[in-house]
PDB file of N, CA and C in Angstrom:
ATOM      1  N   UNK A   1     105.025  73.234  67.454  1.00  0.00           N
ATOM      2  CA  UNK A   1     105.578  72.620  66.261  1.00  0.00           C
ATOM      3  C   UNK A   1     106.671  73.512  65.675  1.00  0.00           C
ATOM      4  N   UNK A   2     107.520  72.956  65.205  1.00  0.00           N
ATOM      5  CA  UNK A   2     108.746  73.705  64.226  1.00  0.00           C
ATOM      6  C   UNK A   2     108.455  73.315  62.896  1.00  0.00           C
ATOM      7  N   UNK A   3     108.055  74.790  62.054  1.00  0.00           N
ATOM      8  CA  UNK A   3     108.772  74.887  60.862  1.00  0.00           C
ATOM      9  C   UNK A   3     109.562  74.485  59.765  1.00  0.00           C
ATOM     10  N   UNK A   4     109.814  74.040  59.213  1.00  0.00           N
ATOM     11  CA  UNK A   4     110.948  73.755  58.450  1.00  0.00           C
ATOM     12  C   UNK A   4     110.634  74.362  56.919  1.00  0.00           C
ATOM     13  N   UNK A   5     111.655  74.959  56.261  1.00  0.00           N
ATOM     14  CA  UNK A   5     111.714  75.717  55.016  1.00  0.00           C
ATOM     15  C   UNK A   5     112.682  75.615  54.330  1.00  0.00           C
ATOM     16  N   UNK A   6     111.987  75.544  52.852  1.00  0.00           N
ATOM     17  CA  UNK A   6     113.601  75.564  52.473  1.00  0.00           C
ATOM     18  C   UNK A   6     114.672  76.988  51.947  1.00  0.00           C
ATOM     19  N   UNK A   7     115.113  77.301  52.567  1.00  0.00           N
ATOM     20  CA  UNK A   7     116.232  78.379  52.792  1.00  0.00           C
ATOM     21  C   UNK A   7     115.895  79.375  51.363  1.00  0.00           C
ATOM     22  N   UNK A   8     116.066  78.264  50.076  1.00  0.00           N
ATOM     23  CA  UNK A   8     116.566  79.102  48.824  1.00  0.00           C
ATOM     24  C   UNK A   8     115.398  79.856  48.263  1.00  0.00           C
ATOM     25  N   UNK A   9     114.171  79.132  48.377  1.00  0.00           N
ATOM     26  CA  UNK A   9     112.748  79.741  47.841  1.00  0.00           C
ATOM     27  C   UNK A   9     111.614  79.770  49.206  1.00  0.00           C
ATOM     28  N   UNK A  10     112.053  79.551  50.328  1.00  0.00           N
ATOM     29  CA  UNK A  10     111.171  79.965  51.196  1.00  0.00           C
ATOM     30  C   UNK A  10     110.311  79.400  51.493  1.00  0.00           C
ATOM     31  N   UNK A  11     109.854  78.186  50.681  1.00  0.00           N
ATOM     32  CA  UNK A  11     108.872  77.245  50.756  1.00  0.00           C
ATOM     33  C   UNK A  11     108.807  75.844  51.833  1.00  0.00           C
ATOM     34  N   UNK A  12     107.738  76.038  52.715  1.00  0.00           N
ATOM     35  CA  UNK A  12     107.411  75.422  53.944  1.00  0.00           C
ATOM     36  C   UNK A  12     107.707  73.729  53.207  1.00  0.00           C
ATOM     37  N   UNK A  13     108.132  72.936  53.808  1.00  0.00           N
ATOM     38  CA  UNK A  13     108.768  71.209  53.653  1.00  0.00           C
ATOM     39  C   UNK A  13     108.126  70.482  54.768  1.00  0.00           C
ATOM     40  N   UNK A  14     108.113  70.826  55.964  1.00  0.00           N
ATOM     41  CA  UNK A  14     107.104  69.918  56.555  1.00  0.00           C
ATOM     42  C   UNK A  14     107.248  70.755  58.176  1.00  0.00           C
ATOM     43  N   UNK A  15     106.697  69.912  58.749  1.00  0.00           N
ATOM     44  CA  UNK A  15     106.890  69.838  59.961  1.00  0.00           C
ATOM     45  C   UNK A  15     107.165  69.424  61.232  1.00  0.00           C
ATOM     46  N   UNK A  16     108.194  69.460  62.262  1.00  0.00           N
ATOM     47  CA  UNK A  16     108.612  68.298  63.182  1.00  0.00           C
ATOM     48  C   UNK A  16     108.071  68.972  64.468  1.00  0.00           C
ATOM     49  N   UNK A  17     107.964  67.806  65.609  1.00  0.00           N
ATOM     50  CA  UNK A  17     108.065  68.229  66.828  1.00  0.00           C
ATOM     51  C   UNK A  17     109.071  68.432  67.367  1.00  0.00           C
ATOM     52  N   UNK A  18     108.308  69.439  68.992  1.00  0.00           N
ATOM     53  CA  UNK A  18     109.895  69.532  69.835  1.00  0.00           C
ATOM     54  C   UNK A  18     110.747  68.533  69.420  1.00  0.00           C
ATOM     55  N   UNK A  19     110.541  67.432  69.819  1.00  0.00           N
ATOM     56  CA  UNK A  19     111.332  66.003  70.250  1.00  0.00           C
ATOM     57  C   UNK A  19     112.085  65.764  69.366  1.00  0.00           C
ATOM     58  N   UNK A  20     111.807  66.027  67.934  1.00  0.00           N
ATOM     59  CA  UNK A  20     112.220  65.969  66.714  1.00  0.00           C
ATOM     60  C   UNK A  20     113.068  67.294  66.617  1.00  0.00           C
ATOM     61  N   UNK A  21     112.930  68.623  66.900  1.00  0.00           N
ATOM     62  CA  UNK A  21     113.688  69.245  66.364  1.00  0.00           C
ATOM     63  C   UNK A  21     114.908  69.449  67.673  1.00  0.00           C
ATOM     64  N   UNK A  22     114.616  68.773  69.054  1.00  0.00           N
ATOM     65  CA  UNK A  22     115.601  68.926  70.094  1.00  0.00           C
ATOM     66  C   UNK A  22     116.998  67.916  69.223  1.00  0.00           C
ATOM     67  N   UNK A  23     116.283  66.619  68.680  1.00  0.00           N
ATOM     68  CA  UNK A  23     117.542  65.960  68.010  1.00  0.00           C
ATOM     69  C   UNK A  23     118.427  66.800  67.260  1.00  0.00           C
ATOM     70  N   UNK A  24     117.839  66.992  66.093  1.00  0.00           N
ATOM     71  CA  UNK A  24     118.450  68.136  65.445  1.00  0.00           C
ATOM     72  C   UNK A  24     119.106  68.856  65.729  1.00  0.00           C
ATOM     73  N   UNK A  25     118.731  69.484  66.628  1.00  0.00           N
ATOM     74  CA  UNK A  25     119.671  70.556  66.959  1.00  0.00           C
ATOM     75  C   UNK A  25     120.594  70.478  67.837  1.00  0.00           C
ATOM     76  N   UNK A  26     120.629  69.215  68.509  1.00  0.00           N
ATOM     77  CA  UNK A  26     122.078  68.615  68.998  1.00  0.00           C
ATOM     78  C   UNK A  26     123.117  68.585  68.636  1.00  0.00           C
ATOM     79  N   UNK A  27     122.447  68.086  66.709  1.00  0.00           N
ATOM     80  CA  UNK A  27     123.159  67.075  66.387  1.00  0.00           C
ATOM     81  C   UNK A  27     124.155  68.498  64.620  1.00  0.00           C
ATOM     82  N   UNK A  28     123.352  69.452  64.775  1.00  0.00           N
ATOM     83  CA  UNK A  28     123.675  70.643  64.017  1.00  0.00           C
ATOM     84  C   UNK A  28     124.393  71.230  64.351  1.00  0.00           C
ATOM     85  N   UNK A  29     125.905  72.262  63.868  1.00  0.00           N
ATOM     86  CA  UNK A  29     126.307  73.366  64.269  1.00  0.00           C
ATOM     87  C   UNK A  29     125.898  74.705  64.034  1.00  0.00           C
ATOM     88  N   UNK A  30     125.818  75.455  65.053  1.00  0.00           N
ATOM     89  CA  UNK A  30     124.867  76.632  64.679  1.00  0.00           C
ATOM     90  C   UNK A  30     125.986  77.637  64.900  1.00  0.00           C
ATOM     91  N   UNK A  31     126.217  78.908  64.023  1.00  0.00           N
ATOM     92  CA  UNK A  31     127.178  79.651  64.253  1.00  0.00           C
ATOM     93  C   UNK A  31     127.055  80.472  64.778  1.00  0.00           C
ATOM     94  N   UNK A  32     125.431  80.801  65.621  1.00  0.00           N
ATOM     95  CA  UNK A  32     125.556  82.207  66.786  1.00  0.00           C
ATOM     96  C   UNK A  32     123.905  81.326  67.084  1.00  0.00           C
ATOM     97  N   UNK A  33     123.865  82.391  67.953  1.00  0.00           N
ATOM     98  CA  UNK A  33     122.411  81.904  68.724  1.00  0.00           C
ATOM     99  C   UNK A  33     121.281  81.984  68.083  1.00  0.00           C
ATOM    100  N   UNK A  34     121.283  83.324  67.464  1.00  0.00           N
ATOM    101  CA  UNK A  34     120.337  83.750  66.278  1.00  0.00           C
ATOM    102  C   UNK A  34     120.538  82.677  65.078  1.00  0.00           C
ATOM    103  N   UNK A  35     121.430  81.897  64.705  1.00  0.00           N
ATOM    104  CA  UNK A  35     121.596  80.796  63.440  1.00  0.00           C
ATOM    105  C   UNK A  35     120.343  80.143  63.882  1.00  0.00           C
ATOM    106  N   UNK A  36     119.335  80.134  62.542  1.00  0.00           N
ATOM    107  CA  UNK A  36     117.986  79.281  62.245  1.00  0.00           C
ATOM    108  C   UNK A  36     118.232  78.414  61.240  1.00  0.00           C
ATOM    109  N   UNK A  37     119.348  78.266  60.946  1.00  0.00           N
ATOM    110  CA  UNK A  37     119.231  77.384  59.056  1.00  0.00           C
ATOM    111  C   UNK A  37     120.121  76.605  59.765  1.00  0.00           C
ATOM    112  N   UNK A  38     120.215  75.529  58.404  1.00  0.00           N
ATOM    113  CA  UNK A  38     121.410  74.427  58.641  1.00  0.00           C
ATOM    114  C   UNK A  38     121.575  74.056  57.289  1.00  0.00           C
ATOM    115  N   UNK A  39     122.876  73.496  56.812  1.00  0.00           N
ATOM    116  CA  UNK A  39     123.221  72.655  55.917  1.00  0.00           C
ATOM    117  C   UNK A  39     122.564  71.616  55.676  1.00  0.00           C
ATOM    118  N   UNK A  40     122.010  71.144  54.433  1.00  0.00           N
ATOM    119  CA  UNK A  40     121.518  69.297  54.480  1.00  0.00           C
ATOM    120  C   UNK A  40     121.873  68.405  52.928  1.00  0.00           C
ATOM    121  N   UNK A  41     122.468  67.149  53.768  1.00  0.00           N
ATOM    122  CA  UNK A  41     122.787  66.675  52.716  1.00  0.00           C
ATOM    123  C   UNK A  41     122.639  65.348  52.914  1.00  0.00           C
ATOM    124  N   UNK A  42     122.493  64.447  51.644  1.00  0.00           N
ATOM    125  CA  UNK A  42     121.936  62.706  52.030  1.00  0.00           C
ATOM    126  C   UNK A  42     123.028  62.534  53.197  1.00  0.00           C
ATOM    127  N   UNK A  43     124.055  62.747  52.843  1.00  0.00           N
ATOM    128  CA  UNK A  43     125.520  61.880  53.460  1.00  0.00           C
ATOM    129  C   UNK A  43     124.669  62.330  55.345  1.00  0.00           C
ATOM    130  N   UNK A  44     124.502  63.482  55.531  1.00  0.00           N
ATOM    131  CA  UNK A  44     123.382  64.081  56.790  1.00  0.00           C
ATOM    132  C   UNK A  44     122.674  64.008  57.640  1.00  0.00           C
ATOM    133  N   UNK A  45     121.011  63.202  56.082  1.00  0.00           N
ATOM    134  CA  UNK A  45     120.119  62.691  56.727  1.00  0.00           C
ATOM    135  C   UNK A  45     120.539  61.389  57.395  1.00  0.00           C
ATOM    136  N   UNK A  46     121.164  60.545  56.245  1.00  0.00           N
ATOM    137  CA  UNK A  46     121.563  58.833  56.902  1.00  0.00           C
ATOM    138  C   UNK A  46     122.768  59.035  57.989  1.00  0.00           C
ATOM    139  N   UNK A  47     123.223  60.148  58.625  1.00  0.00           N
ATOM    140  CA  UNK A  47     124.052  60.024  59.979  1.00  0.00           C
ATOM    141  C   UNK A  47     122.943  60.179  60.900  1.00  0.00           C
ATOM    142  N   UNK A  48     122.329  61.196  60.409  1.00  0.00           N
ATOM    143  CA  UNK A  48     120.970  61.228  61.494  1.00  0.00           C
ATOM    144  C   UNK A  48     120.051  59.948  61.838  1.00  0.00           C
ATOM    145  N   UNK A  49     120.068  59.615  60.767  1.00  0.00           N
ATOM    146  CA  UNK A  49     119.195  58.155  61.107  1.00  0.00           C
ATOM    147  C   UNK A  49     120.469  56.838  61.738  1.00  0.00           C
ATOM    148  N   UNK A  50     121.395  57.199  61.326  1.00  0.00           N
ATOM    149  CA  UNK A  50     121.874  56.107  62.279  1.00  0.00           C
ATOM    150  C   UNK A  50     122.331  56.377  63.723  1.00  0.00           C
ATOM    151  N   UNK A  51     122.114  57.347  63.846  1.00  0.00           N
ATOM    152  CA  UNK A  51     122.524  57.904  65.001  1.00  0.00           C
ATOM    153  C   UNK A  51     120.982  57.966  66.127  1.00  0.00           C
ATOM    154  N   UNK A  52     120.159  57.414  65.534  1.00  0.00           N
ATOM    155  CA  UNK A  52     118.642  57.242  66.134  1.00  0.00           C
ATOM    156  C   UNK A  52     117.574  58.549  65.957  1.00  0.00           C
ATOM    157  N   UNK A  53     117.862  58.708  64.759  1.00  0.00           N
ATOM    158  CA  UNK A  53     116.845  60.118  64.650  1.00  0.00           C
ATOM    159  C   UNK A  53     115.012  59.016  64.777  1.00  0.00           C
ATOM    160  N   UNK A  54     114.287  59.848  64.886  1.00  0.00           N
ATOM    161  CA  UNK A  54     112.449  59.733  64.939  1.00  0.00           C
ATOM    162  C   UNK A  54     112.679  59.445  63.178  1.00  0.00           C
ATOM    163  N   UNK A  55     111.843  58.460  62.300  1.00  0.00           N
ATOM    164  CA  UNK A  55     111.775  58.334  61.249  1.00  0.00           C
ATOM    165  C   UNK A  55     110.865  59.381  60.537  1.00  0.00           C
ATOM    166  N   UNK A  56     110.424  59.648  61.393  1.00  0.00           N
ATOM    167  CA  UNK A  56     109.290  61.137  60.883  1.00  0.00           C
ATOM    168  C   UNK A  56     109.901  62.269  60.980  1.00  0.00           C
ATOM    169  N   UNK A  57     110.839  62.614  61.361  1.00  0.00           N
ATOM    170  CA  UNK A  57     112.161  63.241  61.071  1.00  0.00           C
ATOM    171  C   UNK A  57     112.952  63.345  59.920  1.00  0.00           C
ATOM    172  N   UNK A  58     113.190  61.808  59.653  1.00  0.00           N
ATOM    173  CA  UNK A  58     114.210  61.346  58.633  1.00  0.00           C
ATOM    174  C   UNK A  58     113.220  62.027  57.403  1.00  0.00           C
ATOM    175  N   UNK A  59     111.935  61.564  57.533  1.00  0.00           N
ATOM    176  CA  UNK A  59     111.019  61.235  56.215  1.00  0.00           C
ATOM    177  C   UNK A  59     110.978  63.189  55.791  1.00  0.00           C
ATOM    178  N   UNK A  60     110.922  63.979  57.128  1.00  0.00           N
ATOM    179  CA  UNK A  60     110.695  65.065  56.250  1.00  0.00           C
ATOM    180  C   UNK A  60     111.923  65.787  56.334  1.00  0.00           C
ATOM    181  N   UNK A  61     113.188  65.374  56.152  1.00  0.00           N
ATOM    182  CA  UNK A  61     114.716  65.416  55.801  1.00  0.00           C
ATOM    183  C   UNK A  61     114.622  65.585  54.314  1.00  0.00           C
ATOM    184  N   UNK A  62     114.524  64.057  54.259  1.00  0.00           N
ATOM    185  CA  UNK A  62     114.337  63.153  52.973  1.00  0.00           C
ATOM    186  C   UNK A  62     113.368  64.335  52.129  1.00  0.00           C
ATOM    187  N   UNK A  63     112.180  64.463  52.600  1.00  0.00           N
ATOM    188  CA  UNK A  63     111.273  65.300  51.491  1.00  0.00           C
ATOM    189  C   UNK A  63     112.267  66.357  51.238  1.00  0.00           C
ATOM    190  N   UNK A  64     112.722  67.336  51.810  1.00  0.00           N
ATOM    191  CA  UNK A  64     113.058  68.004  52.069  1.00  0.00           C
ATOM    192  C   UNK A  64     114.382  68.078  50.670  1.00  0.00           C
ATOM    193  N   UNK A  65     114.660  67.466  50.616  1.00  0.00           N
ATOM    194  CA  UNK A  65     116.084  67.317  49.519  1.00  0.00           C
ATOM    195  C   UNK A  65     115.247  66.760  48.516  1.00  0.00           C
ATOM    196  N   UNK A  66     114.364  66.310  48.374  1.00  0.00           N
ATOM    197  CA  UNK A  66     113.585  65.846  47.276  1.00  0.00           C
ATOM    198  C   UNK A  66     114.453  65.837  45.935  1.00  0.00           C
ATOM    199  N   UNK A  67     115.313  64.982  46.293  1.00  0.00           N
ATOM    200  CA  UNK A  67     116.201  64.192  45.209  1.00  0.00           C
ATOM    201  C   UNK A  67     118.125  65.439  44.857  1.00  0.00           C
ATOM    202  N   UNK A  68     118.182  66.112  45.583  1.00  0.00           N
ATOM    203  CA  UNK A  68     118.485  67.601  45.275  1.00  0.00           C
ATOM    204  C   UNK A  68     119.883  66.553  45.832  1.00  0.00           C
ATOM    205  N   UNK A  69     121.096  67.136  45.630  1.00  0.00           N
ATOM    206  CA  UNK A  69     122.407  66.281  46.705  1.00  0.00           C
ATOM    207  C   UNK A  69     122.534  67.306  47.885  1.00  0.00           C
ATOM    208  N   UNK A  70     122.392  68.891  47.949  1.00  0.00           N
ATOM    209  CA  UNK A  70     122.447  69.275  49.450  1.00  0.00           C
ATOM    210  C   UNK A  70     121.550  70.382  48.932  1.00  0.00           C
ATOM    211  N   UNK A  71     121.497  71.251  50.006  1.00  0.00           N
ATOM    212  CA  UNK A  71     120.227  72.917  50.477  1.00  0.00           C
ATOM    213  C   UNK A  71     120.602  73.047  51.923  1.00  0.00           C
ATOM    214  N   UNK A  72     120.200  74.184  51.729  1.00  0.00           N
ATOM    215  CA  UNK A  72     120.045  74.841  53.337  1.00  0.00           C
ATOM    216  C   UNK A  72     118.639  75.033  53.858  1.00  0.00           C
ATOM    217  N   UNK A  73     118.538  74.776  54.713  1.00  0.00           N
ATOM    218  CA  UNK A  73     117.167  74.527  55.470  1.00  0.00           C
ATOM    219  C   UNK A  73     117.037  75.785  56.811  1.00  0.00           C
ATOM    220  N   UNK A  74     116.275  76.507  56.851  1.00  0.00           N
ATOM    221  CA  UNK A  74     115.814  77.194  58.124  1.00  0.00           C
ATOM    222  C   UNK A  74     114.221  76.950  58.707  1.00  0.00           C
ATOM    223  N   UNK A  75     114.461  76.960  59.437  1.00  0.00           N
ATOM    224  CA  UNK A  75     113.197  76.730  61.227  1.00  0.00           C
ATOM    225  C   UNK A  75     112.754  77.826  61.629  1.00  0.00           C
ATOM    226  N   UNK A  76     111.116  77.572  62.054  1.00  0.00           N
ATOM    227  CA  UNK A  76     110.658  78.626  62.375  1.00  0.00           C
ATOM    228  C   UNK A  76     109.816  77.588  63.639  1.00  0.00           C
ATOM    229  N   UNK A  77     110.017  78.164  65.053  1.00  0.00           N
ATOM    230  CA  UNK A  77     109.357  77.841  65.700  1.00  0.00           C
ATOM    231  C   UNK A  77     107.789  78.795  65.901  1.00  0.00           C
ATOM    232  N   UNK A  78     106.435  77.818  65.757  1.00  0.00           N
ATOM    233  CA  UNK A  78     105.224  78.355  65.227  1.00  0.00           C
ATOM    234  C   UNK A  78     104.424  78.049  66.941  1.00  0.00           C
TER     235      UNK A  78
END
């Protein structure tokens, strides 16, 4: 399972599978190999979902911004 946190206070947001975080990280730019975080923003989640993200994906996107307009998000593979 992967991790997900939110960047600014450290606090765990949910959790995705491989399958779920292989999308992701397709679909993310990462600026070195070591890059674990990403940018997130509505405009973001709804490219991801139209672009065929897992809705259990989307849903812990969505938690994830919990009403916020963007954050940075980092992954911890567990």
């Amino acid at each position: 399972m992967i991790k997900i946190y939110d960047l600014s206070n450290n606090t765990l947001v949910g959790e995705i599978s491989e399958e779920q975080f292989q999308f992701l990280h397709e679909h993310f730019e990462e600026e070195s190999l070591d890059d674990r975080d990403y940018y997130l923003n509505q405009v973001t989640v709804d490219a991801l979902a139209e672009a065929g993200a897992d809705p259990g994906l989307i849903a812990v996107l969505s938690q994830a911004l919990g009403g916020r307009e963007e954050m940075d998000i980092r992954w911890t593979r567990e």
